[in-house]
Protein backbone atom coordinates (compact mmCIF):
# COMPACT_ATOMS: atom_id res chain seq x y z
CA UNK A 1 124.62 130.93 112.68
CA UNK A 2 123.72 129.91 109.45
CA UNK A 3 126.95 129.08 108.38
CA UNK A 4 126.51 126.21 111.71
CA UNK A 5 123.11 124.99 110.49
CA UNK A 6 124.48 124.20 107.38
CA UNK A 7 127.36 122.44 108.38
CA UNK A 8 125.25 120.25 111.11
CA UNK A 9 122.87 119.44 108.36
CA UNK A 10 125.50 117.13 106.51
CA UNK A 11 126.61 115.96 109.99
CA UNK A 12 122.71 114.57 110.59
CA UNK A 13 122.43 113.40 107.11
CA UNK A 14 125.62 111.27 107.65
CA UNK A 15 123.85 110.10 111.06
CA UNK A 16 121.22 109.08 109.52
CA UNK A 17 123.03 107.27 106.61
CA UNK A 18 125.65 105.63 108.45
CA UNK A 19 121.96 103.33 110.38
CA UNK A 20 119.94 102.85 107.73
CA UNK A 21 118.94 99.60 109.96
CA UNK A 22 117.43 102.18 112.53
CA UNK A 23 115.35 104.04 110.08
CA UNK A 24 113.90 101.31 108.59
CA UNK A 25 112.86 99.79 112.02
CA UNK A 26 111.55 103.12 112.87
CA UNK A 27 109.53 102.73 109.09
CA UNK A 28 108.25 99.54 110.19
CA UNK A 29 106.83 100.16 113.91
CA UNK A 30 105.05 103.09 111.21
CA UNK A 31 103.22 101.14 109.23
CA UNK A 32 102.87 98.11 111.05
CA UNK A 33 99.34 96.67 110.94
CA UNK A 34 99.54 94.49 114.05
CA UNK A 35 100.03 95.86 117.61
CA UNK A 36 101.67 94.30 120.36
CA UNK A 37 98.99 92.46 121.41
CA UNK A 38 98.05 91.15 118.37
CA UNK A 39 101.50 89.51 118.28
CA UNK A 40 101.41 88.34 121.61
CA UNK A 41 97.86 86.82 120.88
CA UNK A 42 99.19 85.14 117.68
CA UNK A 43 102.05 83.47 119.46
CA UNK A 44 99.90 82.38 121.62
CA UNK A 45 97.34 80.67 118.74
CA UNK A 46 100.58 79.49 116.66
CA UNK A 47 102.57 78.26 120.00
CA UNK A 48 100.20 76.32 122.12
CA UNK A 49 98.81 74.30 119.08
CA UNK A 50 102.39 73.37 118.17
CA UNK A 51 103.39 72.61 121.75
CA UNK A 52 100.47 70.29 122.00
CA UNK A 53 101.16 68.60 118.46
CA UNK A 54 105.03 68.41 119.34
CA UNK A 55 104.66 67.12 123.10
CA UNK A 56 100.97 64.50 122.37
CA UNK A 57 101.90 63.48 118.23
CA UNK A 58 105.72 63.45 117.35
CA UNK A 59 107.03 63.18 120.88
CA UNK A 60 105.38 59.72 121.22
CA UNK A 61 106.24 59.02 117.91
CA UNK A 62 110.06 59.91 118.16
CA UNK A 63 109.74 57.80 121.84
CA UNK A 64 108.66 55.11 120.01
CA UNK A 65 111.21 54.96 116.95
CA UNK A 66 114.21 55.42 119.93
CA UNK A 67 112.94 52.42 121.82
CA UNK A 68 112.35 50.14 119.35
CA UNK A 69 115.64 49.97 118.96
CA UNK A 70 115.76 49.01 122.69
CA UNK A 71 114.58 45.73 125.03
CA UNK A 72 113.58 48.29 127.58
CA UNK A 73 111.06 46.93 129.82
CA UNK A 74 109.59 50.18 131.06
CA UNK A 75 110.77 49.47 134.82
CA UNK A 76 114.04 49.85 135.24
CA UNK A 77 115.97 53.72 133.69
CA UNK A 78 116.90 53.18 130.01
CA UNK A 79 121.00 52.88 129.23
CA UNK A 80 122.88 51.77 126.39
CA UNK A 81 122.80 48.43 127.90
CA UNK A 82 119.35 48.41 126.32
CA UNK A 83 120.36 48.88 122.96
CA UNK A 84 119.95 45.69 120.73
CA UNK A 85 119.93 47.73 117.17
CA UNK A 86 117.57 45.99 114.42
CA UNK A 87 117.06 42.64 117.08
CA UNK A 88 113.18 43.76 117.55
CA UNK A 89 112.68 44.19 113.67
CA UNK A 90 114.76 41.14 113.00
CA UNK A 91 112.36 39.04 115.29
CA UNK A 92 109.12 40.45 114.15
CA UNK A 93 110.49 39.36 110.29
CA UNK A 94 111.61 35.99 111.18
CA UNK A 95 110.19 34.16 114.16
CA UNK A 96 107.35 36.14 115.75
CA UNK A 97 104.24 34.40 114.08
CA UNK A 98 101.02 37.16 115.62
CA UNK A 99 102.95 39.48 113.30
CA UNK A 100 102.59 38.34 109.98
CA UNK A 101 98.39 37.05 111.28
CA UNK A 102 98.37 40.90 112.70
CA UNK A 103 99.32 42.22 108.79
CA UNK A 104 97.13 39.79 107.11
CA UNK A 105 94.43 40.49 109.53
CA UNK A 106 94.64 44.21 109.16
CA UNK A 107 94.91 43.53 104.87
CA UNK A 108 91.67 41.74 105.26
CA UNK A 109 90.54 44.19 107.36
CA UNK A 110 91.08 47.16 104.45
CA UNK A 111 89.71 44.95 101.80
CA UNK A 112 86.57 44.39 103.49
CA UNK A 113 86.19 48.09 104.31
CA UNK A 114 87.28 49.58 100.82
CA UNK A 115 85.56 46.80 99.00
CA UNK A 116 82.17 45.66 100.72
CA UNK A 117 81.44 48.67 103.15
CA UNK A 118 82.31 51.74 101.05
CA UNK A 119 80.63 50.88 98.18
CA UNK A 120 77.52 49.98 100.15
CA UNK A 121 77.74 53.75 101.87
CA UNK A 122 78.58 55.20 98.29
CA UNK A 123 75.48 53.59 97.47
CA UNK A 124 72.99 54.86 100.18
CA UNK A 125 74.74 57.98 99.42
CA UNK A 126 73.65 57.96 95.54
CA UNK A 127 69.83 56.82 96.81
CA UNK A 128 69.82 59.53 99.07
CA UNK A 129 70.86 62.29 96.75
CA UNK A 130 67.97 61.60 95.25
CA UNK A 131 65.19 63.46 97.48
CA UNK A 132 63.69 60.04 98.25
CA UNK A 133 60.42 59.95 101.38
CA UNK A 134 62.08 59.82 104.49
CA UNK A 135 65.88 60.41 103.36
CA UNK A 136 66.48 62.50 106.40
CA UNK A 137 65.19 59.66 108.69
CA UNK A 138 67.43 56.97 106.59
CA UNK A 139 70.05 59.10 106.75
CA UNK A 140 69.72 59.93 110.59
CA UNK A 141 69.43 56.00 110.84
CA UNK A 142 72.58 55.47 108.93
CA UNK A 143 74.79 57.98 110.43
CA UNK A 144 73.91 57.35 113.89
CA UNK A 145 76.88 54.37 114.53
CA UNK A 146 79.30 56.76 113.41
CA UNK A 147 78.47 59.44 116.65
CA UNK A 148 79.12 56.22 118.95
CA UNK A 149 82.76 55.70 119.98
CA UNK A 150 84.61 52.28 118.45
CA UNK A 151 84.21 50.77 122.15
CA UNK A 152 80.15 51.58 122.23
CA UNK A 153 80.00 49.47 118.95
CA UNK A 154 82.32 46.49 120.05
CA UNK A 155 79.84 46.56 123.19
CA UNK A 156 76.56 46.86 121.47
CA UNK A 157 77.69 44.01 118.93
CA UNK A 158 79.23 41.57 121.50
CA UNK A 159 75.38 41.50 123.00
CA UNK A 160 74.30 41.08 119.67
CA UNK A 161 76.81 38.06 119.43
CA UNK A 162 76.36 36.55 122.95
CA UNK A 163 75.40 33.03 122.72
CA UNK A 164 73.00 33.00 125.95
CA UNK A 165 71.02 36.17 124.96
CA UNK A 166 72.13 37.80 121.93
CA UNK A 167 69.83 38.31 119.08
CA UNK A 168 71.05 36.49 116.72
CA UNK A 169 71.73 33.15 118.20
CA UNK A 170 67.65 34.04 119.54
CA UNK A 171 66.91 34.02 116.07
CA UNK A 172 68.82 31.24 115.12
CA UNK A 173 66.75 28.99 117.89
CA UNK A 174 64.00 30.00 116.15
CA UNK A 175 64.30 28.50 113.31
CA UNK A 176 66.29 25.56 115.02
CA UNK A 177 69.40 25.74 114.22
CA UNK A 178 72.38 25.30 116.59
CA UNK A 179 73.94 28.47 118.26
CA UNK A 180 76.98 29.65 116.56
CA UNK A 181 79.79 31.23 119.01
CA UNK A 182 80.49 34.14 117.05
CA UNK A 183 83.48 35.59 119.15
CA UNK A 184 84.69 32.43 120.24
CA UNK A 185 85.68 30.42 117.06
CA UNK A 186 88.72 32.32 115.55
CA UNK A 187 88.21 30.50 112.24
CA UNK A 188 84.77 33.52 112.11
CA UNK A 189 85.30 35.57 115.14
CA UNK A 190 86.99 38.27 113.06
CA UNK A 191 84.88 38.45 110.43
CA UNK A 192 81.87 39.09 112.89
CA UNK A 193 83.98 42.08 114.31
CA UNK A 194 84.58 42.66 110.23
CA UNK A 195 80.52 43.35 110.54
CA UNK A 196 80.48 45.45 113.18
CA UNK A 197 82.99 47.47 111.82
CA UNK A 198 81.64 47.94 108.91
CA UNK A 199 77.87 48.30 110.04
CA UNK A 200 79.88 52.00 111.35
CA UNK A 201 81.77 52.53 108.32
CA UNK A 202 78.71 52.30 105.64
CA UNK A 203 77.11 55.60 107.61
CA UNK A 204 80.61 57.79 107.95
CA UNK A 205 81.13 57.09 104.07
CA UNK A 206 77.75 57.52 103.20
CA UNK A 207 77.67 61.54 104.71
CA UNK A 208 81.27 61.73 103.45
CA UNK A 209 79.89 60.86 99.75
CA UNK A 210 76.58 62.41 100.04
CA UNK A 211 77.99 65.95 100.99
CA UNK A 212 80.25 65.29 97.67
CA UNK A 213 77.43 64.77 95.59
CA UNK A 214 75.43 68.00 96.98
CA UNK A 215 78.75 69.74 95.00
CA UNK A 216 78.04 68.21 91.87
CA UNK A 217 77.05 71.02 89.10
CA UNK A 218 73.44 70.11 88.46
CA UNK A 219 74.34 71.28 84.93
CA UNK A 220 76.69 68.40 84.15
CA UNK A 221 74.16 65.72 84.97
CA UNK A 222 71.44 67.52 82.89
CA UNK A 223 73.66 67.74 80.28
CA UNK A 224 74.03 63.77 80.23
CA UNK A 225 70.48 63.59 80.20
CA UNK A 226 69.66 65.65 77.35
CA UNK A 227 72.31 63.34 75.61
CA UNK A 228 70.25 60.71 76.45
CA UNK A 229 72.35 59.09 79.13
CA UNK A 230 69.95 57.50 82.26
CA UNK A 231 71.09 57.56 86.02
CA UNK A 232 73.60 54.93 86.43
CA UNK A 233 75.85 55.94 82.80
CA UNK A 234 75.73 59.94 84.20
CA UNK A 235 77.08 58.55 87.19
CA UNK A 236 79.42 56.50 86.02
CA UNK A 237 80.96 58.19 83.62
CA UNK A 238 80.12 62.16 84.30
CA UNK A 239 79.57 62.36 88.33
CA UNK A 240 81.91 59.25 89.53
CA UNK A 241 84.92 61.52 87.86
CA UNK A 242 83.96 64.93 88.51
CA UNK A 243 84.57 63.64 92.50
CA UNK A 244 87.41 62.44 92.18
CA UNK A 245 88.86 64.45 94.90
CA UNK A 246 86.42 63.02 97.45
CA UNK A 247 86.98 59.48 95.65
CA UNK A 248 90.30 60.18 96.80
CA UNK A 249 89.52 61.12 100.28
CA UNK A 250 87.50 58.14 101.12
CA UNK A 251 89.98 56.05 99.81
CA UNK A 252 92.58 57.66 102.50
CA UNK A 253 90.15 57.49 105.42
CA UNK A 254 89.09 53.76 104.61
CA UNK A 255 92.95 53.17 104.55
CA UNK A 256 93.14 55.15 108.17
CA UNK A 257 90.15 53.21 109.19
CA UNK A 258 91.97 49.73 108.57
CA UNK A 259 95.25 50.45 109.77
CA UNK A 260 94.00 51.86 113.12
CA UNK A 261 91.28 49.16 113.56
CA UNK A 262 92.00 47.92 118.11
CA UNK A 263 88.80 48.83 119.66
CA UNK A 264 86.16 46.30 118.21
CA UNK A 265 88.98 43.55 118.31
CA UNK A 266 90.27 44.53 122.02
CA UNK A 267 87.20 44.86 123.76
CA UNK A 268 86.37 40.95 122.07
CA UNK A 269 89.04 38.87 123.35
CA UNK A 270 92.17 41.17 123.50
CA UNK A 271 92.72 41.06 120.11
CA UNK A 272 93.38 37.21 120.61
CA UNK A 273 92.54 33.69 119.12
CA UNK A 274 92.13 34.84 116.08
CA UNK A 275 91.76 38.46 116.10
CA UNK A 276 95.14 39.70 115.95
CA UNK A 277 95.91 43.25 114.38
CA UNK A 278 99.06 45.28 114.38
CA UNK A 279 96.98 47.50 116.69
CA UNK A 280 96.75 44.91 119.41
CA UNK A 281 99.65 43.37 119.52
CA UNK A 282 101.14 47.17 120.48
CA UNK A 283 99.44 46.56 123.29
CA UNK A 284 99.34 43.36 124.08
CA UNK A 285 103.17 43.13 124.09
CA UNK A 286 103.61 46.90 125.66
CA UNK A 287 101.19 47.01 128.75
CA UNK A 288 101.25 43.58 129.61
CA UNK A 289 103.37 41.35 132.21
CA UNK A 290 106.03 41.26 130.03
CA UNK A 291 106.17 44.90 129.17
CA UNK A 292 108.14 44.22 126.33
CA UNK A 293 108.02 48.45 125.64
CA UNK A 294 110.95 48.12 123.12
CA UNK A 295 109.47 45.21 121.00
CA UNK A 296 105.80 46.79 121.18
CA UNK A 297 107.73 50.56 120.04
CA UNK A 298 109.34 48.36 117.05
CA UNK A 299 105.31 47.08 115.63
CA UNK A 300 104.30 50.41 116.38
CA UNK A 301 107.17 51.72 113.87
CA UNK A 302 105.86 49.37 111.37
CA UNK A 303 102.10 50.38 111.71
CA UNK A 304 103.26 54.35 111.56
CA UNK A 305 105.38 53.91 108.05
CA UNK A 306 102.64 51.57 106.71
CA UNK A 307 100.28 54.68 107.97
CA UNK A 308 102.38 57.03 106.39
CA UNK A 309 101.55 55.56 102.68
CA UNK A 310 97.87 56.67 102.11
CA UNK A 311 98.35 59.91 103.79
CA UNK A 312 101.76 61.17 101.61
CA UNK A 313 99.68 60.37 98.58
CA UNK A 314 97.02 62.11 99.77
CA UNK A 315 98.84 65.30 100.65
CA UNK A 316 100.75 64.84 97.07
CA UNK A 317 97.51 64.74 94.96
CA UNK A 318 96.54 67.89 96.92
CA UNK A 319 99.23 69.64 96.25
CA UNK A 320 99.47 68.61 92.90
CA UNK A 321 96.12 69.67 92.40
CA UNK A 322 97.19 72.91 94.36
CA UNK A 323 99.91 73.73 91.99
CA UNK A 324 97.64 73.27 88.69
């Protein structure tokens, strides 16, 4: 008998050698720290996001790259008889004329944004900081445009502009001068959407930059002052570069915020006479009569690699900044 055990014992122990890829699934079932409904329930957070991102964000965006490559009309099934190759991009370079007023538009657009509106919410931001009377009313006051949708603000100003009963016009009466028509005239129409647009852009940047400045080290800026430095040099040369990270981040969502600019300009005149964006003309040229689907796809192409700029530098400074 104990001759046996000792002969089966080698027997097992080659058993057990010969699946090594048994034992150490048995090992891990051991000592794992998540049970079966854990992994169920993380599938489920990790999958349905992704499903939603895959079938709402890149699905579109893959539709869109495929058709612009297309005439398809959106009626009739899609075939290779709808292929025409570069033809869209080919027309948008060389005889569609809204496209280059769409991309100067949307330029002007960004400048007035990154060069009137956020520096005028950096600045409320900077007054604010300071613990003035009343800074949560001013700052309730400020922020409350950026709550209401795009469309709200394109309504609320287009009263404001209205020749027969709009304010300003009222005001203009007043003091005798002729009515202007703000929305009318494309030679100012967009830069009175330019106003309303920014009138909401001044509040988001000015929470965006006041929250920075909340981070600041209150030692760095009394160290400036005990080197005798007033407000605006600390600023300028201590707090200004110390958030440069959010610096960076308002200069990415000021890009976003031009590029994507429709709802002021549609709910105007269609993003018409005068108010053409790259946003508008998606539309204008994809649900329209013509339903020119391919040839709206191929601007939309444009206006997602011209997107695509601000946010890879964004995400490469991050990880840069990651990696240091």
């Amino acid at each position: 008998m104990t001759q046996a055990r000792e002969d089966s014992a080698p027997d097992q122990a080659g058993l057990t050698a010969g699946r090594p890829g048994a034992v150490a699934s048995r090992r891990r079932r051991r000592y794992s720290l998540l049970t079966r409904r854990d992994k169920i329930m993380l599938s489920l957070m990790v999958g349905i996001p992704l499903f939603l991102d895959l079938v709402f964000i890149w699905g579109p965006a893959i539709a869109s790259i495929i058709f612009s490559f297309t005439n398809w009309n959106g009626i009739h099934g899609i075939s290779t008889n709808n292929w025409v190759g570069l033809g869209n991009y080919e027309k948008l370079w060389s005889s569609y004329a809204p496209f280059w007023e769409g991309v100067k538009h949307n330029i002007l657009w960004f400048a007035v944004l990154m060069f009137v509106a956020t520096p005028i919410g950096m600045f409320f931001a900077i007054l604010l900081d300071r613990e003035l009377r009343g800074a949560r009313f001013y700052q309730t006051v400020f922020y409350t445009p950026v709550v209401l949708s795009l469309a709200v603000v394109g309504l609320i100003w287009e009263l404001q502009y209205s020749q027969d009963n709009g304010l300003i016009d009222s005001v203009l009466r007043g003091f005798h001068i002729a009515p202007v028509d703000w929305l009318g005239d494309p030679n100012i129409n967009l830069w009175a959407a330019l106003v309303a647009a920014s009138w909401r852009h001044v509040g988001y940047i000015m929470v965006l930059y006041l929250a920075g400045l909340k981070s600041v080290d209150p030692s760095l800026r009394e160290a400036a002052a005990i080197d005798g430095a007033n407000g605006a040099q600390t600023y300028l040369h201590v707090v200004f570069w110390v958030m440069m990270p959010i610096n960076t981040v308002i200069v990415v969502v000021t890009s976003i915020e031009a590029l994507r600019a429709f709802d002021i300009a549609y709910i105007i005149n269609h993003g018409k006479n005068g108010l053409e964006l790259l946003s508008t003309l998606i539309t204008n040229n994809s649900i329209s009569e013509a339903n020119l689907i391919g040839f709206g796809s191929a601007i939309a192409v444009v206006l997602l690699t011209i997107s695509l700029v601000p946010i890879v530098i964004f995400l490469t400074r991050i990880t840069r900044e990651e990696r240091g």
